[in-house]
PDB file of N, CA and C in Angstrom:
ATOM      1  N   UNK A   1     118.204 221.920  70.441  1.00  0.00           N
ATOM      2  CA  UNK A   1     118.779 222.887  71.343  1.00  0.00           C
ATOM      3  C   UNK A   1     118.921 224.224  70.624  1.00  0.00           C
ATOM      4  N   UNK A   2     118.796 225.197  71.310  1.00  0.00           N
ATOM      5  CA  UNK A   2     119.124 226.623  71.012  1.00  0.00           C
ATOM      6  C   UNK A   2     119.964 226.695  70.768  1.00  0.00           C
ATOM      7  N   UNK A   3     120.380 227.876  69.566  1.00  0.00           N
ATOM      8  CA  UNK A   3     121.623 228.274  68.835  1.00  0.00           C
ATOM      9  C   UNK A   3     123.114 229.107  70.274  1.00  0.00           C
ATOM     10  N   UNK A   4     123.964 228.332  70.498  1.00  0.00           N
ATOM     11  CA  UNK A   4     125.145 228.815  71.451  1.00  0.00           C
ATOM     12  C   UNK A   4     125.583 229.618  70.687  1.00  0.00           C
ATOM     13  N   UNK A   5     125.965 230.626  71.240  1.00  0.00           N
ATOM     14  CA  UNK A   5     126.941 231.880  71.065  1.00  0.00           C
ATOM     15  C   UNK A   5     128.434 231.837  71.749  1.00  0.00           C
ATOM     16  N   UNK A   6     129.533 232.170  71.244  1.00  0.00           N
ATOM     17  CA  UNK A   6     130.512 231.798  71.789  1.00  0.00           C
ATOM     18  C   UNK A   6     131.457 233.397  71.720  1.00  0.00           C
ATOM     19  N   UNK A   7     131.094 234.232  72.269  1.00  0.00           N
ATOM     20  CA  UNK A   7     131.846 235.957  72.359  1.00  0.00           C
ATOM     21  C   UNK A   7     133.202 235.423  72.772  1.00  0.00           C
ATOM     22  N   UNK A   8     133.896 236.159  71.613  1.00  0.00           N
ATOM     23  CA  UNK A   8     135.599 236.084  71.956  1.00  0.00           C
ATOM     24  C   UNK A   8     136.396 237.042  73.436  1.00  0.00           C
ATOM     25  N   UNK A   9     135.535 236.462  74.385  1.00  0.00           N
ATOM     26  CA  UNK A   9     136.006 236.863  75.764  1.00  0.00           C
ATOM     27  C   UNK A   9     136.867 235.771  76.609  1.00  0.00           C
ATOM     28  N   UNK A  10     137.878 235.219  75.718  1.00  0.00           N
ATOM     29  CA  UNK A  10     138.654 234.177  76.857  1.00  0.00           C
ATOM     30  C   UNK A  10     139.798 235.163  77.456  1.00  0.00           C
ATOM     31  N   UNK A  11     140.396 234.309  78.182  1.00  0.00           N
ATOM     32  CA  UNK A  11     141.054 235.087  79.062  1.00  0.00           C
ATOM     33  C   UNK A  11     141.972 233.743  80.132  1.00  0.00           C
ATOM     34  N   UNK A  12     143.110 233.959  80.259  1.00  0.00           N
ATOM     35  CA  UNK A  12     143.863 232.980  81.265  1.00  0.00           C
ATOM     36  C   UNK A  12     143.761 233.094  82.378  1.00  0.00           C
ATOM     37  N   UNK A  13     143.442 232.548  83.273  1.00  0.00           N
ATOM     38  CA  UNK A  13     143.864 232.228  84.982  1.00  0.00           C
ATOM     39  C   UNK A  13     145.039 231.611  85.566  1.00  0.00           C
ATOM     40  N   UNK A  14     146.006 232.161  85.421  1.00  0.00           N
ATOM     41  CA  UNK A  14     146.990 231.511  86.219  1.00  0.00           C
ATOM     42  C   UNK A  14     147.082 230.709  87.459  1.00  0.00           C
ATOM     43  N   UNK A  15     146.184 231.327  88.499  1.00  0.00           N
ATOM     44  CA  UNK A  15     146.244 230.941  89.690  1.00  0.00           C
ATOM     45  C   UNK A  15     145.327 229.325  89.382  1.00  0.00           C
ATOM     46  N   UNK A  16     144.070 229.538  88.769  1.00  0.00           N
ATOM     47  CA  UNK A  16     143.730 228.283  88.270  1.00  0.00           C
ATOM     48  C   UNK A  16     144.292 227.289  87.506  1.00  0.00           C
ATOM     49  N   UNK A  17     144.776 228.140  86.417  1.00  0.00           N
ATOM     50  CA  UNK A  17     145.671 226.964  85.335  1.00  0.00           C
ATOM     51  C   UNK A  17     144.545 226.353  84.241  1.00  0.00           C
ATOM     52  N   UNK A  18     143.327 227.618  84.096  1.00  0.00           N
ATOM     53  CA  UNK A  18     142.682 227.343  83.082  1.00  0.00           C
ATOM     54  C   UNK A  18     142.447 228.613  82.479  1.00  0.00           C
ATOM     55  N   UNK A  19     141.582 228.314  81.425  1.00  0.00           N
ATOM     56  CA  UNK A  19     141.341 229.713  80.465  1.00  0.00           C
ATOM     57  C   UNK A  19     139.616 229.416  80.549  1.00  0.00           C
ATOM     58  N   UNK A  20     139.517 230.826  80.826  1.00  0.00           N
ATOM     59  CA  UNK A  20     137.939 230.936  80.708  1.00  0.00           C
ATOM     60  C   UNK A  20     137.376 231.621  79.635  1.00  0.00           C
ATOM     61  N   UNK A  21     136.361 231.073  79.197  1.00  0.00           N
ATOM     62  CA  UNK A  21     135.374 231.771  77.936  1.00  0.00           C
ATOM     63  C   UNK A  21     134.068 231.812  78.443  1.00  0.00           C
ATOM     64  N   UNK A  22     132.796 232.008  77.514  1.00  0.00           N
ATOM     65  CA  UNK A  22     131.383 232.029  77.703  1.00  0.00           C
ATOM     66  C   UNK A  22     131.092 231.556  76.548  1.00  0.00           C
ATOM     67  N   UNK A  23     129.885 231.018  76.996  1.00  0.00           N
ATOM     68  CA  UNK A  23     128.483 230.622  75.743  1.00  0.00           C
ATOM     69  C   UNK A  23     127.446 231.135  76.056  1.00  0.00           C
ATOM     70  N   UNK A  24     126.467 231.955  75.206  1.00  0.00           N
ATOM     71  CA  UNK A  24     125.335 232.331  75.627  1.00  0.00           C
ATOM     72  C   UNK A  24     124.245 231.753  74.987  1.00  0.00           C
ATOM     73  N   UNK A  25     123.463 231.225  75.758  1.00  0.00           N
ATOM     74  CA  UNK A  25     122.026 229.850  75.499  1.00  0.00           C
ATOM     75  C   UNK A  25     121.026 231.001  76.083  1.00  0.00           C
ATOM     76  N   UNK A  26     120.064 231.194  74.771  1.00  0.00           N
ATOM     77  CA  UNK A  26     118.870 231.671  74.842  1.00  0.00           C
ATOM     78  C   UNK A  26     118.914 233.181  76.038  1.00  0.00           C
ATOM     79  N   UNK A  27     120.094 233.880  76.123  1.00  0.00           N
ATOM     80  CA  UNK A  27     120.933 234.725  76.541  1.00  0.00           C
ATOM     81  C   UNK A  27     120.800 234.731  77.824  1.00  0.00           C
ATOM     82  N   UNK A  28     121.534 233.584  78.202  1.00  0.00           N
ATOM     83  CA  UNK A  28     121.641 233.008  79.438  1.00  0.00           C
ATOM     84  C   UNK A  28     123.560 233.011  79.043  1.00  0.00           C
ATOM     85  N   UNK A  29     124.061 233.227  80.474  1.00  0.00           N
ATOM     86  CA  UNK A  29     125.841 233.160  79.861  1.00  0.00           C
ATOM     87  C   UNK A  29     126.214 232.204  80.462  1.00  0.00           C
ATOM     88  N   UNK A  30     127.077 231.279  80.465  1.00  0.00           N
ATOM     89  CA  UNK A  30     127.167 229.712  80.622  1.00  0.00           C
ATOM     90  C   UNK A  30     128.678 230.048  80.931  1.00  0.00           C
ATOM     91  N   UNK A  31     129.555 229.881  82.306  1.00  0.00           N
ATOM     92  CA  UNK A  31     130.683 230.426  82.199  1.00  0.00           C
ATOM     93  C   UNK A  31     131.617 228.994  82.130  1.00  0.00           C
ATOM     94  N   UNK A  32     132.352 229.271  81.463  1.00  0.00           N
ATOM     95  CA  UNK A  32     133.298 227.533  80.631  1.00  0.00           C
ATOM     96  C   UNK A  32     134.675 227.657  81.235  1.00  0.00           C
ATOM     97  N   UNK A  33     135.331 227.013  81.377  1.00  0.00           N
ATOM     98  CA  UNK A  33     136.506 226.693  81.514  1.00  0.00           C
ATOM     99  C   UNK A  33     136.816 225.395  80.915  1.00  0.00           C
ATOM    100  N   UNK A  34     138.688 225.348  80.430  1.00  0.00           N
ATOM    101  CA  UNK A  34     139.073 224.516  80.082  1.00  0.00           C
ATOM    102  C   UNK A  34     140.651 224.553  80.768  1.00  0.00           C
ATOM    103  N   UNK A  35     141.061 223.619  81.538  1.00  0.00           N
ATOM    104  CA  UNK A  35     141.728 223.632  81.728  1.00  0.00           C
ATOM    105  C   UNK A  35     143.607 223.339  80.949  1.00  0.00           C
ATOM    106  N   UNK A  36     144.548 223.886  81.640  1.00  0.00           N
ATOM    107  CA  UNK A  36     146.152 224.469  80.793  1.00  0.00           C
ATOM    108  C   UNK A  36     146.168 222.139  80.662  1.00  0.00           C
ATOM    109  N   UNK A  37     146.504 221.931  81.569  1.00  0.00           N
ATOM    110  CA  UNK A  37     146.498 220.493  81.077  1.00  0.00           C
ATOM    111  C   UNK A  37     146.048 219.441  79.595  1.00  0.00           C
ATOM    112  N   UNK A  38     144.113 220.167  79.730  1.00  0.00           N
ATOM    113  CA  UNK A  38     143.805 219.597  78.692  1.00  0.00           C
ATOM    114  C   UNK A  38     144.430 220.584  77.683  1.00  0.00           C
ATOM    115  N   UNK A  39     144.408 221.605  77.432  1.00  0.00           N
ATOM    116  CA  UNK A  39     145.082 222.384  76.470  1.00  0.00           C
ATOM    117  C   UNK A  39     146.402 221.658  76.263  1.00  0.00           C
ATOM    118  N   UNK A  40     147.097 221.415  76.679  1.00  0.00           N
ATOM    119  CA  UNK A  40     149.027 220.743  76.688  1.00  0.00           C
ATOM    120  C   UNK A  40     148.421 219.689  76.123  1.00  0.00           C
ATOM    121  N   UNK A  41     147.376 218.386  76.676  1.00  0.00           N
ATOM    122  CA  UNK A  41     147.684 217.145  75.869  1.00  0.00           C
ATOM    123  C   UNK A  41     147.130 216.461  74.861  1.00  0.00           C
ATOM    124  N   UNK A  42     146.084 218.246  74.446  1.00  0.00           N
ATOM    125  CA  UNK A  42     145.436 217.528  72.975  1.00  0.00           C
ATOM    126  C   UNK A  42     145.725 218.814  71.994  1.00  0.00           C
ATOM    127  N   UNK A  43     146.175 220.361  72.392  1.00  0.00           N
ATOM    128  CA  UNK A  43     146.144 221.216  71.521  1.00  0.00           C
ATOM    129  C   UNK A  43     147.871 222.047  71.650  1.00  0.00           C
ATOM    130  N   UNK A  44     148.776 220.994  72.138  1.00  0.00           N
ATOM    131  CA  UNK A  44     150.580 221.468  72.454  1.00  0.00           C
ATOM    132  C   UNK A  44     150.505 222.601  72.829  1.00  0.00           C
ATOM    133  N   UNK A  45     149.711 223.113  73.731  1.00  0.00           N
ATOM    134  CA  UNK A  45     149.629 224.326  74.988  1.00  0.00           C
ATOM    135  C   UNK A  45     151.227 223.984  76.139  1.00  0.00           C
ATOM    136  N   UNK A  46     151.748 225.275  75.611  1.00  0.00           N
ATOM    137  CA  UNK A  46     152.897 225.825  76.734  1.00  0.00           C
ATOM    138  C   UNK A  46     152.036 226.528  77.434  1.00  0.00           C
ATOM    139  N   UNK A  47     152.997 225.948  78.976  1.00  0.00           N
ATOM    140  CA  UNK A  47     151.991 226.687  80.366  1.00  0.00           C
ATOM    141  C   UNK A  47     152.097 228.570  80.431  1.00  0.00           C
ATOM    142  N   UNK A  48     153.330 228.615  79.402  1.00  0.00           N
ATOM    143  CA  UNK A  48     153.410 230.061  79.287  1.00  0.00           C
ATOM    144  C   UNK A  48     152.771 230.797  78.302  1.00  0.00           C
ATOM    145  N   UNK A  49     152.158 230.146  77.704  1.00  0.00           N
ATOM    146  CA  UNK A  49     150.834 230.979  76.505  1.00  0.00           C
ATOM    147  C   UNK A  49     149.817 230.085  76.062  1.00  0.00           C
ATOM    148  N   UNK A  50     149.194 229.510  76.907  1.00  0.00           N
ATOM    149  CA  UNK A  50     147.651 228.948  76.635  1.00  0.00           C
ATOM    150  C   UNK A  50     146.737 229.469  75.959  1.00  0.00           C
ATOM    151  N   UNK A  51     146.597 230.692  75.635  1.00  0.00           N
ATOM    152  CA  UNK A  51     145.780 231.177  74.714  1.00  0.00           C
ATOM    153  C   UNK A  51     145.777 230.943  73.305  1.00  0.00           C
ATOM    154  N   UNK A  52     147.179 230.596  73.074  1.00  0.00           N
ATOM    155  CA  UNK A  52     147.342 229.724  71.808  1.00  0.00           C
ATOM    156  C   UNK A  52     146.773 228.647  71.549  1.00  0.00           C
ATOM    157  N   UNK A  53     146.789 227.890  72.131  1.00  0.00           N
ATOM    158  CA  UNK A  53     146.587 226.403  72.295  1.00  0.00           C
ATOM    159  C   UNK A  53     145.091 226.566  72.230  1.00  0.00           C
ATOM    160  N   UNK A  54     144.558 227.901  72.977  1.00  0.00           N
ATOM    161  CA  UNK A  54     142.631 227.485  73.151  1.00  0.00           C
ATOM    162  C   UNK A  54     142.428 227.738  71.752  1.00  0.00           C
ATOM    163  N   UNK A  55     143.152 228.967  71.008  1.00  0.00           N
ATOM    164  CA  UNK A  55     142.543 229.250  69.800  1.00  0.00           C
ATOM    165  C   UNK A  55     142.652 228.400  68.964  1.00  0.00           C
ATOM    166  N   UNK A  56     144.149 227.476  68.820  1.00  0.00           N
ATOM    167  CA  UNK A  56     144.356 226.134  68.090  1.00  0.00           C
ATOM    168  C   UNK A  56     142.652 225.500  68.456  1.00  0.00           C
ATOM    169  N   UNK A  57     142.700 224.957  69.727  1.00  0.00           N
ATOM    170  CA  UNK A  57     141.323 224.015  69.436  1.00  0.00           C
ATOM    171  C   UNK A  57     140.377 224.211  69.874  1.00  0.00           C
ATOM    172  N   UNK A  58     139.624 225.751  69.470  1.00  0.00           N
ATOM    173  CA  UNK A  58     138.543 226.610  69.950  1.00  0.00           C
ATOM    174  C   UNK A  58     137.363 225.285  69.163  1.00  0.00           C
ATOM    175  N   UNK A  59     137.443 225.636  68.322  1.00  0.00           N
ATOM    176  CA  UNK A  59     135.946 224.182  67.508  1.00  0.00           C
ATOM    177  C   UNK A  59     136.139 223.373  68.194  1.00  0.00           C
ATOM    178  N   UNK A  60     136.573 222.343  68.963  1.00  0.00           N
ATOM    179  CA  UNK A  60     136.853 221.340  69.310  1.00  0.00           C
ATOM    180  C   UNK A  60     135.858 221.506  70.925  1.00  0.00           C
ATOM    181  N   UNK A  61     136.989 222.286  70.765  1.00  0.00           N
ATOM    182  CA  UNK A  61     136.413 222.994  72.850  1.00  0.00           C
ATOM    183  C   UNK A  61     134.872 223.749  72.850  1.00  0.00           C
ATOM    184  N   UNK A  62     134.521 224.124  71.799  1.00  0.00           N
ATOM    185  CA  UNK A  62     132.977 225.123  71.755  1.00  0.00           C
ATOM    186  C   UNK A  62     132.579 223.393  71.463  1.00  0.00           C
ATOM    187  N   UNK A  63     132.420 222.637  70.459  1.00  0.00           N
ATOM    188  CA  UNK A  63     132.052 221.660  70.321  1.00  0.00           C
ATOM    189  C   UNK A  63     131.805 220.763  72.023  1.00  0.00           C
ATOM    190  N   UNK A  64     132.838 220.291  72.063  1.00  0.00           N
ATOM    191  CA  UNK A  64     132.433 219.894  73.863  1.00  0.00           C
ATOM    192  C   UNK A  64     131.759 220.405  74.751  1.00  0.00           C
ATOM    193  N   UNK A  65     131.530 221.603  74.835  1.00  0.00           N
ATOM    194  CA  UNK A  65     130.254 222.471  75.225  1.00  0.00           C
ATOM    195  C   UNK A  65     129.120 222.446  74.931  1.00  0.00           C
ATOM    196  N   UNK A  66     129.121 222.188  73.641  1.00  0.00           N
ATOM    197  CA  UNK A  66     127.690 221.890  73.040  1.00  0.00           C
ATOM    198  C   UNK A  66     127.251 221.055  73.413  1.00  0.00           C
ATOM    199  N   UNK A  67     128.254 219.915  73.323  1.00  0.00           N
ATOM    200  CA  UNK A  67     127.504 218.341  73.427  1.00  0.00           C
ATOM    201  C   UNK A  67     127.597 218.249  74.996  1.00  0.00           C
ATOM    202  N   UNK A  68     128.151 218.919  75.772  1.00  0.00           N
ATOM    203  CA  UNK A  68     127.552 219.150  77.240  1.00  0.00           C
ATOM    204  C   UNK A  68     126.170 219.715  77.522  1.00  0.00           C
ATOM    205  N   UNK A  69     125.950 220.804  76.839  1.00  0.00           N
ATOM    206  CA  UNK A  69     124.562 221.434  77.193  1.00  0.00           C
ATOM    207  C   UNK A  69     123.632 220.593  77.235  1.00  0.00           C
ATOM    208  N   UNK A  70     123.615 219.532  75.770  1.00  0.00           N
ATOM    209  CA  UNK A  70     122.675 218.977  75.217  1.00  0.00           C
ATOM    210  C   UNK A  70     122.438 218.070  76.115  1.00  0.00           C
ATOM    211  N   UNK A  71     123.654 217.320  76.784  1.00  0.00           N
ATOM    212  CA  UNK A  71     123.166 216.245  77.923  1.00  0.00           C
ATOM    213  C   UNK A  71     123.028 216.964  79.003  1.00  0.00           C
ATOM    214  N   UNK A  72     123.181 218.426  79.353  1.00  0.00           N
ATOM    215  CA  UNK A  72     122.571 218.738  80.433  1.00  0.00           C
ATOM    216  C   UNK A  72     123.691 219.109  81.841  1.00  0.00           C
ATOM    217  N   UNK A  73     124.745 218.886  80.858  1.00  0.00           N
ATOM    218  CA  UNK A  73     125.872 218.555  82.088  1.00  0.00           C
ATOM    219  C   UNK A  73     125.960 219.758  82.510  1.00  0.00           C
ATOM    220  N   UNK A  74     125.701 220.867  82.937  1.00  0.00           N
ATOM    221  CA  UNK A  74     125.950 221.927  84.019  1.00  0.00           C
ATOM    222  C   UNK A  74     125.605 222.315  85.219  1.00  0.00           C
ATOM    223  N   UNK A  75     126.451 222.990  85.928  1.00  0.00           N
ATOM    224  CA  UNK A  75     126.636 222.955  87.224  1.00  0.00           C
ATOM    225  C   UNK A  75     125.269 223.798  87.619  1.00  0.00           C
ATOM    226  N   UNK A  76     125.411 223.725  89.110  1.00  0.00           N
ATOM    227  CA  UNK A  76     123.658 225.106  89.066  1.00  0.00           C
ATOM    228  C   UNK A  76     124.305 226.287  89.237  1.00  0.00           C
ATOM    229  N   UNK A  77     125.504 226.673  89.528  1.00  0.00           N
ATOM    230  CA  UNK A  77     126.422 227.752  89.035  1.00  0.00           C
ATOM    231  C   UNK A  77     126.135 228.325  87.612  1.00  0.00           C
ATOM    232  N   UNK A  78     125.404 227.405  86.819  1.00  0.00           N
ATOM    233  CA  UNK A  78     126.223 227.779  85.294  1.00  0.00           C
ATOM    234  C   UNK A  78     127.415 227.711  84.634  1.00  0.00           C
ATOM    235  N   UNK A  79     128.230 226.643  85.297  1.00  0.00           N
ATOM    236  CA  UNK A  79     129.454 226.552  84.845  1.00  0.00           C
ATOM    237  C   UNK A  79     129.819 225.008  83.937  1.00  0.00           C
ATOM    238  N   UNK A  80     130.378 224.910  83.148  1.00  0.00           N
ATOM    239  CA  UNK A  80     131.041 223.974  82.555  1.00  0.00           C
ATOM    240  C   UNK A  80     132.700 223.994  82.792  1.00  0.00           C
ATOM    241  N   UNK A  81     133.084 222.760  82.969  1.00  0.00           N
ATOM    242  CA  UNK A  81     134.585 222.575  82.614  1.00  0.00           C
ATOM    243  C   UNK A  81     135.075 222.095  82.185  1.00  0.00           C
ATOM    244  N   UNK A  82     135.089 221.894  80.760  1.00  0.00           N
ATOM    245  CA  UNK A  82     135.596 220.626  79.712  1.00  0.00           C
ATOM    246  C   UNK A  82     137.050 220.135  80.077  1.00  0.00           C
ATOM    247  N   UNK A  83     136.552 218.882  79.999  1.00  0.00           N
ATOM    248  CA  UNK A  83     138.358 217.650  80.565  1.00  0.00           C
ATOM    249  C   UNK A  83     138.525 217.274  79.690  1.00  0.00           C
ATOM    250  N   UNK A  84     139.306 215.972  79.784  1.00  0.00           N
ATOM    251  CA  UNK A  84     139.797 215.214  79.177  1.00  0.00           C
ATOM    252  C   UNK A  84     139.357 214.368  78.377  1.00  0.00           C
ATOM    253  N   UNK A  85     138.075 213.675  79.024  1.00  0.00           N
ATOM    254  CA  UNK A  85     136.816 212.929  78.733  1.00  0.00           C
ATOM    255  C   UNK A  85     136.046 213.628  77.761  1.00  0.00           C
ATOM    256  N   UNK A  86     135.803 215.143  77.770  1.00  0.00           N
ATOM    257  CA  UNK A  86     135.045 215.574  76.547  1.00  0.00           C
ATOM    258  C   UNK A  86     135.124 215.505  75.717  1.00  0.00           C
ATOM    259  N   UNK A  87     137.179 216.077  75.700  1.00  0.00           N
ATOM    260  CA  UNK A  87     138.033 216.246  74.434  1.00  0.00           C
ATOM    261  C   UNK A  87     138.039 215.020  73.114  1.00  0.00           C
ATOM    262  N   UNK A  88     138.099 213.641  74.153  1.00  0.00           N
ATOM    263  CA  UNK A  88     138.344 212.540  73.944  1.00  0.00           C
ATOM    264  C   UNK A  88     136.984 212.186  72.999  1.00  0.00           C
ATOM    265  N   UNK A  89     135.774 212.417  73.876  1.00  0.00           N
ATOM    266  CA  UNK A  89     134.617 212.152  73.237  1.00  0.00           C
ATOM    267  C   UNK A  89     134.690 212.671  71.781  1.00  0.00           C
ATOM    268  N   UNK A  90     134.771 213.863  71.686  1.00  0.00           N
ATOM    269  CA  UNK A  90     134.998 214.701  70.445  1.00  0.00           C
ATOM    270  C   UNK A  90     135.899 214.147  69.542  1.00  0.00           C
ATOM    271  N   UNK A  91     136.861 213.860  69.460  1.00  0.00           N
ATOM    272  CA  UNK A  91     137.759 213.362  68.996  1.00  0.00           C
ATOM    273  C   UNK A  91     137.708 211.850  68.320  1.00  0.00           C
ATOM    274  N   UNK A  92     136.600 211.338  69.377  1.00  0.00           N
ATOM    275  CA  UNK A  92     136.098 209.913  68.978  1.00  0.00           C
ATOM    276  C   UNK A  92     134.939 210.050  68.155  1.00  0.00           C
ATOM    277  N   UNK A  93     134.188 210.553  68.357  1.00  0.00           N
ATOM    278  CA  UNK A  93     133.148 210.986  66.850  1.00  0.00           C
ATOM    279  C   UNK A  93     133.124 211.643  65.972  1.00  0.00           C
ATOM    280  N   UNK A  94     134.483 212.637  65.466  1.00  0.00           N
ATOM    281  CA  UNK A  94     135.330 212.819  64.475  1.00  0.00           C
ATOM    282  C   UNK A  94     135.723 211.099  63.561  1.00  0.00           C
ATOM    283  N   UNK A  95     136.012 210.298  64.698  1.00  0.00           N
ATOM    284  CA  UNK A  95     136.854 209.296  63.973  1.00  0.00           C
ATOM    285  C   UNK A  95     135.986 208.349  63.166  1.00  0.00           C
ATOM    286  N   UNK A  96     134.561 208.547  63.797  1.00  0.00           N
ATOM    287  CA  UNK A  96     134.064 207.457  63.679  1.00  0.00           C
ATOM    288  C   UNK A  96     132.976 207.929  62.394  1.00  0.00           C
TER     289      UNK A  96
END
């Protein structure tokens, strides 16, 4: 796979309750979200400053992106939304 780019453009959504970033693939922009939830139950994200929490587990979260691209998982939007299941994945091939 092509080298991802990850521009420090996140930014919170309240009304959503996620924080959005980008990846750019072969300069194509891939628009990501991660939602305030998964942030709270793997990176101790308060609903009142999530941006902490993304920067706590920015590798983690660009990582789950990656290993999304690679299987292909995006929307025809161009969108990704890393859950719970990604986090988890990640976390499990750290361990292993």
């Amino acid at each position: 796979m092509s080298k991802v780019i990850f521009p420090p453009l996140e930014e919170e959504d309240d009304s959503e309750e996620v924080v959005h970033f980008e990846a750019i693939v072969n300069g194509v922009t891939i628009h990501c979200s991660v939602s305030y939830g998964v942030l709270s139950e793997f990176f101790d994200a308060d609903y009142c400053d999530p941006l902490f929490a993304f920067m706590t587990g920015r590798s983690k979260i660009e990582e789950a992106v990656c290993k999304k691209l690679k299987n292909m998982n995006i929307d025809s939007d161009n969108t990704i939304l890393i859950n719970r299941d990604d986090i988890q994945a990640i976390n499990a091939d750290i361990e292993s």
